[in-house]
Protein backbone atom coordinates (compact mmCIF):
# COMPACT_ATOMS: atom_id res chain seq x y z
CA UNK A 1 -163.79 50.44 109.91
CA UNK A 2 -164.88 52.96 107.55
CA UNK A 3 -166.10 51.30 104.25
CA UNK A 4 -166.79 53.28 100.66
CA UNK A 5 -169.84 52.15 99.30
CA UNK A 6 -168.71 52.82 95.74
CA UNK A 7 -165.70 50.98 96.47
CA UNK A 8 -166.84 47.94 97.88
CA UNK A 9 -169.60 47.65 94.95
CA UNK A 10 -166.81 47.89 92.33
CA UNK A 11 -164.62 45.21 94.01
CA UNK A 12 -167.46 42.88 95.16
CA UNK A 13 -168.43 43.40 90.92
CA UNK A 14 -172.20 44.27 92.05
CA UNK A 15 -174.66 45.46 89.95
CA UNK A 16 -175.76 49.23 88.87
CA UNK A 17 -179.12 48.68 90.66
CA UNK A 18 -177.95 47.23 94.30
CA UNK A 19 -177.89 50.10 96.46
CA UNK A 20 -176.47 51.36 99.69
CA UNK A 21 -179.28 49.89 102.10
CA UNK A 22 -178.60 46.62 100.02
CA UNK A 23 -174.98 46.70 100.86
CA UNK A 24 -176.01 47.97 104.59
CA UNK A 25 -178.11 44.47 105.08
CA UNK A 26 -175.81 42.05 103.12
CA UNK A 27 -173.21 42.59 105.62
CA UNK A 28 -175.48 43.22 108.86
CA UNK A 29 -176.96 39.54 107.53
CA UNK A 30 -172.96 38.75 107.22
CA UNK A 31 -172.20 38.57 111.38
CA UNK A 32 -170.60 42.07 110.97
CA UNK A 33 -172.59 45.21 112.69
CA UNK A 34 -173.13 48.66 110.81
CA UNK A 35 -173.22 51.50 113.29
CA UNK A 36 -174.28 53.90 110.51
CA UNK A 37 -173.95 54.75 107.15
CA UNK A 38 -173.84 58.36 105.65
CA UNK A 39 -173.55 60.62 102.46
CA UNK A 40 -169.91 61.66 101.92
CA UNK A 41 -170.53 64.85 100.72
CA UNK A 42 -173.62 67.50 99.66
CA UNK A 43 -172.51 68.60 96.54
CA UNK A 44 -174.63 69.08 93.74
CA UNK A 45 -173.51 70.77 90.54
CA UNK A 46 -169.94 71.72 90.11
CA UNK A 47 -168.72 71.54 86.75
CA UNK A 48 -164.94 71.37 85.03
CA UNK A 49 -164.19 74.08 83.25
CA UNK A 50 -160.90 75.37 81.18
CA UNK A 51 -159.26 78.64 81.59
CA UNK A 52 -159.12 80.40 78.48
CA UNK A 53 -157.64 84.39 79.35
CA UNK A 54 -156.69 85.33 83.12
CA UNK A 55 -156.39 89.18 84.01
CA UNK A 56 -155.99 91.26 87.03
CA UNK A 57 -158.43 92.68 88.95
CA UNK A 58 -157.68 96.25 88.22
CA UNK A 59 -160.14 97.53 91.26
CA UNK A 60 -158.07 94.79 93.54
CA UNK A 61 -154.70 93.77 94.47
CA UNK A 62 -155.24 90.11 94.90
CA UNK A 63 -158.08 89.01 92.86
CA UNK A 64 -157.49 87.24 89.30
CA UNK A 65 -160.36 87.17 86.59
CA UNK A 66 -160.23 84.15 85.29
CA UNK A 67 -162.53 83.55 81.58
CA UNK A 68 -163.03 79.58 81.67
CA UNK A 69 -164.71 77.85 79.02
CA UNK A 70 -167.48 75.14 80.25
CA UNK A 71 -169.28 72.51 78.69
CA UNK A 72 -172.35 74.82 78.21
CA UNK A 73 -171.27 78.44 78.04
CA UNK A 74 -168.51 80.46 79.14
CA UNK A 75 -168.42 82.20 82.58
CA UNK A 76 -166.22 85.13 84.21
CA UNK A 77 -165.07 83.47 87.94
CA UNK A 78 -162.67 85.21 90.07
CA UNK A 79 -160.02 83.76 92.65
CA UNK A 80 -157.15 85.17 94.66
CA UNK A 81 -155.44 81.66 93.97
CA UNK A 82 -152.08 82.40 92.79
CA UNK A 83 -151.30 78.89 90.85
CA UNK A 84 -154.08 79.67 88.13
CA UNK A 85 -152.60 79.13 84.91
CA UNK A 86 -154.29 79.51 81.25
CA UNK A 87 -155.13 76.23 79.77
CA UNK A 88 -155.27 74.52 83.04
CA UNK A 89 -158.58 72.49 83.88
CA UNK A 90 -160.23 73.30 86.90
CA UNK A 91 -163.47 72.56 89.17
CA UNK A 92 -165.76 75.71 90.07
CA UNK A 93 -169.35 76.26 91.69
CA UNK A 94 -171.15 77.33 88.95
CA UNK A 95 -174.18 79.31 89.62
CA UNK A 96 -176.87 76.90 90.59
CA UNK A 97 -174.70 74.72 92.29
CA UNK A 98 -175.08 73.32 96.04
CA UNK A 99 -172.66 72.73 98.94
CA UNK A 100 -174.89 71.39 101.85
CA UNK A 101 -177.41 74.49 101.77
CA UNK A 102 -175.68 76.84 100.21
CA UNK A 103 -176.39 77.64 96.84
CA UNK A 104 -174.04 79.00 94.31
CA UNK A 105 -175.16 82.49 92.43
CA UNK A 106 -172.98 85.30 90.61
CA UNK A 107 -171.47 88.47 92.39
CA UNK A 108 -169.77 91.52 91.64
CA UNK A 109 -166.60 91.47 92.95
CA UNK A 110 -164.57 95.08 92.80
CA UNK A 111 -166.43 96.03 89.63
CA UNK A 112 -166.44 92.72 87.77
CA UNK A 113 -169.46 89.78 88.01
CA UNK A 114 -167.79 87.00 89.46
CA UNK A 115 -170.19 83.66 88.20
CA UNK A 116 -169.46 81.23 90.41
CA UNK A 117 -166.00 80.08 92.71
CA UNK A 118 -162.89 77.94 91.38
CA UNK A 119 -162.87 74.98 94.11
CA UNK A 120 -159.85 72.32 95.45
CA UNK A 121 -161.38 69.02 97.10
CA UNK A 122 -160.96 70.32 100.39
CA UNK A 123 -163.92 72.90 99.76
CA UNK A 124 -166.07 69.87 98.92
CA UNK A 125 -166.74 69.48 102.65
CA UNK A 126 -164.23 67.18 103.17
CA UNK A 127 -162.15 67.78 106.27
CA UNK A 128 -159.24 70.09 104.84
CA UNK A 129 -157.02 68.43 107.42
CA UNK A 130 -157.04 65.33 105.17
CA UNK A 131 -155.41 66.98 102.88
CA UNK A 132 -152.14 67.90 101.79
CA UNK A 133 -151.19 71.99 102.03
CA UNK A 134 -150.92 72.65 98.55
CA UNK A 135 -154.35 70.54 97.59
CA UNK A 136 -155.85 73.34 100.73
CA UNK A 137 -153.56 76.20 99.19
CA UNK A 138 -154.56 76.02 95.92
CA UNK A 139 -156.99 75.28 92.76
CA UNK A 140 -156.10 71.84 92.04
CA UNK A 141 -155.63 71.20 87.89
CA UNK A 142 -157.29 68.47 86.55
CA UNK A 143 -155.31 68.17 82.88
CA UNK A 144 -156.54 64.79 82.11
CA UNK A 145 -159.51 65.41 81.76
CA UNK A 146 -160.20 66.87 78.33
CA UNK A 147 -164.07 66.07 77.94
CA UNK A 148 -166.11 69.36 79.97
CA UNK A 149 -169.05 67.55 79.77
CA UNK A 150 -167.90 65.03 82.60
CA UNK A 151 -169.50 65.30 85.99
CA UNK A 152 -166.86 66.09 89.25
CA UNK A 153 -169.08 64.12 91.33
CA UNK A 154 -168.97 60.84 89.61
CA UNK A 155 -165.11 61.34 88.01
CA UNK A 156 -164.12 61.92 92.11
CA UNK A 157 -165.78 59.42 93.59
CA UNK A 158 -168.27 62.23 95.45
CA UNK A 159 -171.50 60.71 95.17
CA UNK A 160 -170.44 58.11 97.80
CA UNK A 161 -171.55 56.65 101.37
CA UNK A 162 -169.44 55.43 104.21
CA UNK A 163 -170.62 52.60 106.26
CA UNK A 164 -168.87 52.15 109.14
CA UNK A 165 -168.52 48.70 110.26
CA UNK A 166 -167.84 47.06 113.94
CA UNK A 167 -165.37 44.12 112.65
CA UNK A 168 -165.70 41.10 115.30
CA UNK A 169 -162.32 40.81 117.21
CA UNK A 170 -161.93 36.98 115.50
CA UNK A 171 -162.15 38.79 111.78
CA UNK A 172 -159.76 41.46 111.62
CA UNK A 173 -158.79 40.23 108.60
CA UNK A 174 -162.26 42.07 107.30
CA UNK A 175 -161.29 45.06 108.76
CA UNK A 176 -159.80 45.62 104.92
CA UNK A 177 -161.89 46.07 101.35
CA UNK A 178 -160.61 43.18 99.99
CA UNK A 179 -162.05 40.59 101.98
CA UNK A 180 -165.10 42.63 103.14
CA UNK A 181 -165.49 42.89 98.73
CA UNK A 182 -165.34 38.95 98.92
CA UNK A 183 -168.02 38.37 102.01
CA UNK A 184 -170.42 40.64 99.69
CA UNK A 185 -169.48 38.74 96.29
CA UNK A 186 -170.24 35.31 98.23
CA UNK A 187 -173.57 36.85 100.10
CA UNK A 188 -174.64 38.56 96.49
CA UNK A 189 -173.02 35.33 93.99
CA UNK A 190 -170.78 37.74 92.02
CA UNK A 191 -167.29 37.22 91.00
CA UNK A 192 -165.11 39.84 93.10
CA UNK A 193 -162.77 41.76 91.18
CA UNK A 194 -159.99 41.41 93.59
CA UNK A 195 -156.76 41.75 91.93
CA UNK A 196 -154.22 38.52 92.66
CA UNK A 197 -150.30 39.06 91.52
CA UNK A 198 -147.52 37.61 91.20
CA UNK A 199 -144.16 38.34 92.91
CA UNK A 200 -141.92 39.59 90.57
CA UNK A 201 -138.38 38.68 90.33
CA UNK A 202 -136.35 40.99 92.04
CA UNK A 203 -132.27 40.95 92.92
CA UNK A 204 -131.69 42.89 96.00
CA UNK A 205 -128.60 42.96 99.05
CA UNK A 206 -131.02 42.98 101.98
CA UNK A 207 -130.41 40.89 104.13
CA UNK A 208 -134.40 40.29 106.30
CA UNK A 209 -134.85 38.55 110.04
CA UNK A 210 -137.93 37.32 111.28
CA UNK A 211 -136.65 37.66 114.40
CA UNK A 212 -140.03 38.06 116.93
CA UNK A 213 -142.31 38.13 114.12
CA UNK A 214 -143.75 36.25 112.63
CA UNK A 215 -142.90 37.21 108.74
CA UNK A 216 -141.57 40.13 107.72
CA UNK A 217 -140.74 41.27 104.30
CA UNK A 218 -138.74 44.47 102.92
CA UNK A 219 -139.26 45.30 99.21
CA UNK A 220 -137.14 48.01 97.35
CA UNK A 221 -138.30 50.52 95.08
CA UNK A 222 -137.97 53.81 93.09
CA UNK A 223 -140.19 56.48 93.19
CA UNK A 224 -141.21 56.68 89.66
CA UNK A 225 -144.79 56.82 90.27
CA UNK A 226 -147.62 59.91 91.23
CA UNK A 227 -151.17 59.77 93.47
CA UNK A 228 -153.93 60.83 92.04
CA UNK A 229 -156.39 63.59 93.94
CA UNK A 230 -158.60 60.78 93.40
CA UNK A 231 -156.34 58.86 96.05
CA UNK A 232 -156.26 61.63 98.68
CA UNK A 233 -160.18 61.64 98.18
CA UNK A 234 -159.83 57.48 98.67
CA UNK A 235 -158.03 58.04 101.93
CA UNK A 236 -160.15 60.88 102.99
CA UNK A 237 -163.22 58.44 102.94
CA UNK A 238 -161.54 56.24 105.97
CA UNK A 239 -160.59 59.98 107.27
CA UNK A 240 -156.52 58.81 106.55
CA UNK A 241 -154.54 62.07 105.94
CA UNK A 242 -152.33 62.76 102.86
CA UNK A 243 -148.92 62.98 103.45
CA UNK A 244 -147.24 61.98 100.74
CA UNK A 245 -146.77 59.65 97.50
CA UNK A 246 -145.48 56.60 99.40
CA UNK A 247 -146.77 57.43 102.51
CA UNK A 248 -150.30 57.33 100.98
CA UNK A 249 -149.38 54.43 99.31
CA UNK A 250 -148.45 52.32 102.51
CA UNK A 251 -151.87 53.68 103.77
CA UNK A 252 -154.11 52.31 100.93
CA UNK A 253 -152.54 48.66 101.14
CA UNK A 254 -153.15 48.98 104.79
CA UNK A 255 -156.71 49.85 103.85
CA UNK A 256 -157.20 47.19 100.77
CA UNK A 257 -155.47 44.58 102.07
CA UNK A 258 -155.40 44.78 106.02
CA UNK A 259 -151.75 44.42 106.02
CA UNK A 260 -149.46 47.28 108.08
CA UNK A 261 -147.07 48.43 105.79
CA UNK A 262 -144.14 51.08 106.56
CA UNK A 263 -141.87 52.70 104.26
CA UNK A 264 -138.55 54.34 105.04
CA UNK A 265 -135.70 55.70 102.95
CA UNK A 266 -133.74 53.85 102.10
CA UNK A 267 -130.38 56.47 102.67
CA UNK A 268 -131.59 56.31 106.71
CA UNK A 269 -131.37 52.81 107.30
CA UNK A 270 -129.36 49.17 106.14
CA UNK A 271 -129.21 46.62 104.23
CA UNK A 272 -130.13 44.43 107.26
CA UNK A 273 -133.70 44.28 108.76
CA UNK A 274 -134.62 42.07 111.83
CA UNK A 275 -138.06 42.85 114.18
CA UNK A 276 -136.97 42.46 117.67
CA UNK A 277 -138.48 42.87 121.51
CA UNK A 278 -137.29 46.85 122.47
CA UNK A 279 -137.45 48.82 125.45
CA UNK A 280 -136.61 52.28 125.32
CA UNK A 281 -137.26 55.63 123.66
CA UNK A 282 -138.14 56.46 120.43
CA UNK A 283 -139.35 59.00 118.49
CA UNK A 284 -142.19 58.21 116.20
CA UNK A 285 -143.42 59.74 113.23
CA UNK A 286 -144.77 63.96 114.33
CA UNK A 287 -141.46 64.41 116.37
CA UNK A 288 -143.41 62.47 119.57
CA UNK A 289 -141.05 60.58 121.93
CA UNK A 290 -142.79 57.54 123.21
CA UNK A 291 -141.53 55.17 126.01
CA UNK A 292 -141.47 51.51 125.14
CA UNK A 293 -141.10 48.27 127.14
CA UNK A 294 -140.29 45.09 125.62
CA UNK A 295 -142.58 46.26 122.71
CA UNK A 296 -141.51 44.90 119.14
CA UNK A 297 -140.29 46.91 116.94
CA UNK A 298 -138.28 46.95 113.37
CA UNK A 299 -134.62 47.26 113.55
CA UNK A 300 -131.94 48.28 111.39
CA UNK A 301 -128.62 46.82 112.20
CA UNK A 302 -128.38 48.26 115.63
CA UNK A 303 -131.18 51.23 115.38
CA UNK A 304 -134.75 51.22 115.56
CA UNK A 305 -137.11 52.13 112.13
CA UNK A 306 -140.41 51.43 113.60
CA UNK A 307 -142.94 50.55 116.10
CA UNK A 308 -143.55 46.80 114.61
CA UNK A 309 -147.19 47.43 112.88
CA UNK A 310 -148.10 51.02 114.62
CA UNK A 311 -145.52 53.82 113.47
CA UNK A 312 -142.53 54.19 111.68
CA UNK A 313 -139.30 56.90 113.10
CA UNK A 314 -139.27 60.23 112.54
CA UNK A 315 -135.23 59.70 111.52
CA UNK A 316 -135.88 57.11 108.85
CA UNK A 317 -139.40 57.61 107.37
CA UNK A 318 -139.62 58.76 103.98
CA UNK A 319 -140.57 62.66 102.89
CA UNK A 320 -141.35 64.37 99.62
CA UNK A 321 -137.60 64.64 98.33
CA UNK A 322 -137.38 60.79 99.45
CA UNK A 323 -136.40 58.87 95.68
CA UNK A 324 -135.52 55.16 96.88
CA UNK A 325 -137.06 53.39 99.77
CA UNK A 326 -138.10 50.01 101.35
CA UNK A 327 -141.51 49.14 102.56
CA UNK A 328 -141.80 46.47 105.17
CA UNK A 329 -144.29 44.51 105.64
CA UNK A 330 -144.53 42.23 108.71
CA UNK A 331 -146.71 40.20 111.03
């Protein structure tokens, strides 16, 4: 499994000075194996920046000159990125800056010095395929942030290392951070900041079947919530793509807690949930038709969801317009 360094340090509450080869040997010393460990990205420099004033290119059909106010001066950038907006906040290469060895500098563009290159995550070298089209389309805003002065790298999480770790077939319950973040706080005597809650009261007409599992839960909910770039950048670290709000957020339990996690919408499916033994065909999540034999799966009523623990249906997963669903959780 692939680990973040930062994260596990932050959960397992270790201190400023332990470092990567620390981590590395702690869980090596563990019983777990590290095949290798490496930097997440080779960026050096980038900077946030606000648009002040955004003109046309008047030597160039598709190019926008963008003035953008930065902690230190103000620079002239220009993009063909057509969801610039004035006062949005944005990342760029400044001149100076690095991307593996390439180094940022200024450059007339069509009659007009261009200082530098407005950037989305996916031009961090991070796989673009992680991401979702309009984070690889587009210059991604970053509103919240109203203080220039703070650095892209740390604020993103970009100054990272992934270890990946062999998890020993009798411990896949470390193949998640939480209890990797406890083997470190035990190995390292910390208190691990791993989050414990209570199940909330909640009045629902579901009607959930064990059936062949051994549990299985469905919880209802609304989606009154947004993903950060900050969690496509999370699931990018385990090389998870970005689909969508509660998609990704099946995908980071998985990841946290080692637990599989679906979600459908709720419009596609019942009120009654049983996992079963199937044979048959289905068609899973990317329109793929897949053959099964007395494989369990999740069923509603009298239709299939989900591959029990692999992959949910392409006819009842959840997509961007999807407003109420039900994640399942099982074993």
């Amino acid at each position: 499994m692939l680990f973040s360094f930062n994260k596990l340090k932050e959960l397992a509450s270790l201190t400023p000075e332990t470092t990567v080869n620390d981590v590395v040997n702690a869980i090596n010393s563990i019983g777990f194996e590290v095949e290798e460990f490496n930097k997440f990205t080779n960026v050096e420099g980038i900077k946030f920046g606000k648009i002040l004033e955004i003109y046309k290119n008047p030597n160039a059909d598709k190019l926008n000159v963008c003035k953008i106010q930065f902690d230190d001066q103000e620079r002239t950038i220009q993009t063909n990125a057509t969801n610039v907006e004035e006062g949005m906040t944005v990342i760029a290469f400044v001149p100076g800056s690095k991307l593996g060895d390439i180094t940022f500098g200024a450059k007339e563009l069509k009659g007009i010095m261009s200082e530098g290159m407005l950037s989305a995550p996916s031009e961090f070298g991070i796989d673009k395929d992680l991401f979702r089209p309009e984070i690889v389309e587009g210059i991604t805003r970053y509103d919240e942030v109203t203080d220039l002065s703070i650095d892209p790298i740390e604020y993103l999480g970009l100054n990272d290392y992934i270890i990946d770790v062999s998890i020993l077939s009798n411990r896949s319950d470390a193949a998640s951070y939480y209890i990797m973040a406890l083997e470190l706080a035990a190995y390292f005597k910390t208190n691990a900041e791993v989050p414990v809650y209570k199940q909330p009261n909640m009045a629902t007409d579901m009607k959930v079947e064990n059936g062949s599992a051994h549990s299985l839960v469905a919880i209802e909910g609304k989606k009154t919530f947004n993903l950060t770039v900050k969690d496509q950048i999370f699931l990018a670290k385990s090389k998870v793509k970005s689909i969508n709000d509660i998609v990704d957020l099946t995908n980071i339990t998985l990841l946290m807690t080692g637990q599989p996690t679906h979600a459908y919408d709720k419009a596609n499916i019942s009120n009654n949930i049983k996992a079963t033994d199937y044979s048959g065909t289905v068609n899973v999540f990317g329109n793929k038709e897949v053959e099964l034999k007395d494989d369990l799966i999740i069923m509603s009523d009298n239709k299939p969801v989900s591959v029990a623990g692999v992959i949910w249906l392409e006819e009842t997963g959840v997509s961007n317009s999807t407003n109420e669903f039900v994640i399942e959780l099982g074993r």
